[in-house]
Every structure is written in C-alpha cells, then in structure tokens.
Protein backbone atom coordinates (compact mmCIF):
# COMPACT_ATOMS: atom_id res chain seq x y z
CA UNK A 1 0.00 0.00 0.00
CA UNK A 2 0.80 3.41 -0.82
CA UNK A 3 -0.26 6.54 1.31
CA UNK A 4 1.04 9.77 0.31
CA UNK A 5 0.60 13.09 2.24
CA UNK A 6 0.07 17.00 1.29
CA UNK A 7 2.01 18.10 4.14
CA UNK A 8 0.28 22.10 3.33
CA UNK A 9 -2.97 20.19 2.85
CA UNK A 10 -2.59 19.26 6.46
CA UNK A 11 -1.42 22.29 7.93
CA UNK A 12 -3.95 24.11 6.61
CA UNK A 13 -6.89 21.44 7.81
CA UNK A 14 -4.88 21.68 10.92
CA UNK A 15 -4.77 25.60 11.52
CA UNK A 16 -8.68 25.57 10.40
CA UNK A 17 -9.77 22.40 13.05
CA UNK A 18 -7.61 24.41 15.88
CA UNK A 19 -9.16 27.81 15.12
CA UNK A 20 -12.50 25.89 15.07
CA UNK A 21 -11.83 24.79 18.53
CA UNK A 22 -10.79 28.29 20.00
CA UNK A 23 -13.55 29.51 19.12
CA UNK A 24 -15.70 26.79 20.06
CA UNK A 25 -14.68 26.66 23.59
CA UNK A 26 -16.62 29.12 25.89
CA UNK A 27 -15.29 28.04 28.76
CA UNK A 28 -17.64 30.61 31.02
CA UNK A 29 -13.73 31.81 32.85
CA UNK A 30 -12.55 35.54 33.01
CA UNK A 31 -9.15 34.06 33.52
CA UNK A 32 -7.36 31.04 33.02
CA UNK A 33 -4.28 29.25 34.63
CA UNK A 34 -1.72 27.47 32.80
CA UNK A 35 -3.70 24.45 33.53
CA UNK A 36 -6.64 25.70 31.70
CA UNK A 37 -4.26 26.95 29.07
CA UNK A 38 -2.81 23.82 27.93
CA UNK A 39 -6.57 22.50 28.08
CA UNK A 40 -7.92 25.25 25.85
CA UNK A 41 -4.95 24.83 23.29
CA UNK A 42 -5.06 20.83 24.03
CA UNK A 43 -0.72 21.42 24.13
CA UNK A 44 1.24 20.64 27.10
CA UNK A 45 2.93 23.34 29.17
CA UNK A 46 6.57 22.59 27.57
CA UNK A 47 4.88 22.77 24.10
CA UNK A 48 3.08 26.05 25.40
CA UNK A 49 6.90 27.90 26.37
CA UNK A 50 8.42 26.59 23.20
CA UNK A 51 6.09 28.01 20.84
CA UNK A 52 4.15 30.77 22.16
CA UNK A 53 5.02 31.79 25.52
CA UNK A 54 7.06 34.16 25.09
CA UNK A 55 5.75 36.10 22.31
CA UNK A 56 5.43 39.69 23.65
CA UNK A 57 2.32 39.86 22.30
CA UNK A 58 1.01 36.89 24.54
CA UNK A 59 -0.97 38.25 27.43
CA UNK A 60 -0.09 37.07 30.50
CA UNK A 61 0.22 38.02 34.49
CA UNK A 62 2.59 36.20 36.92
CA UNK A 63 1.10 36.35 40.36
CA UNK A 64 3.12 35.19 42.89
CA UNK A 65 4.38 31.84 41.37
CA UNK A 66 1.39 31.19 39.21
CA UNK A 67 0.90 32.85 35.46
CA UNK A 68 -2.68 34.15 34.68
CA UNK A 69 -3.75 34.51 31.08
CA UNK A 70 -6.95 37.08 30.06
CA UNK A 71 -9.52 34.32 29.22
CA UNK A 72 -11.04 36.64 25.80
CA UNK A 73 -7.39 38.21 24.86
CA UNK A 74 -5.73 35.24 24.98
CA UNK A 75 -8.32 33.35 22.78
CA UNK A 76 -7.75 36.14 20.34
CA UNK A 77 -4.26 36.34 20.85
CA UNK A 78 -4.51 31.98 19.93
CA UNK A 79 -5.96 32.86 16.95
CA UNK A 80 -3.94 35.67 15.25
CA UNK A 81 -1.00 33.67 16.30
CA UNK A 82 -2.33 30.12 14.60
CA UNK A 83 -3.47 31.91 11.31
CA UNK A 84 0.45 33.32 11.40
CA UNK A 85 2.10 29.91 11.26
C-alpha cells in the first residue's frame, strides 16, 4: 500500500480544526491558569513555552508563582498567532 501526504494540505486542515476549537470553547472563565491553558490549546505546558510563551504579544500576568492569562485576549491572541504559522 501506498499513502502519500500534502504536508500544506494538512497544515492548513490543521490551523482551520484548531481555530475551530478556539472559538468553540466558551469556557464561562474571566481568567485562566496554565492548567486551563494547555486545556484550551489541548498542548502541554513545555509545548506552550516553546512556541508561544514568550511572544510579547502573549498576554499574560505572573502572580506570585502562578501565570494568569486574560480568558477573551488570549483566545484572540490563539488565533492571530495560529493563522500566522
């Protein structure tokens, strides 16, 4: 058997089914926790810093020793960055 692969086929399908999600998940919060962050963005924390994280344009608050992401700019922020990539 022979399978071949559009790898930009899938990256778009990809970057379409993620920005589906985003903006499919209404979670109810105000603000999220990195928990909830790799939940909304279904990525582990490690994926999260090496990708995203420290973009300046990600919006985040460190509170004590807990980060605290803006529930509605960081679902916006999600998307603008996804439709970059």
């Amino acid at each position: 058997m022979d399978i071949r692969t559009n790898e930009e086929e899938l990256r778009k399908i990809f970057k379409e089914e993620v920005v589906k999600y985003v903006k499919g998940s209404q979670s109810g919060s105000v603000i999220w926790d990195s928990r909830e962050l790799e939940k909304q963005t279904s990525m582990s924390l490690k994926t999260i810093q090496k990708t995203f994280f420290k973009d300046p344009r990600m919006p985040k608050y460190k509170i004590g020793n807990k980060w605290y992401f803006p529930a509605e700019e960081t679902r916006l922020f999600l998307l603008t960055w996804i439709k970059e990539k």
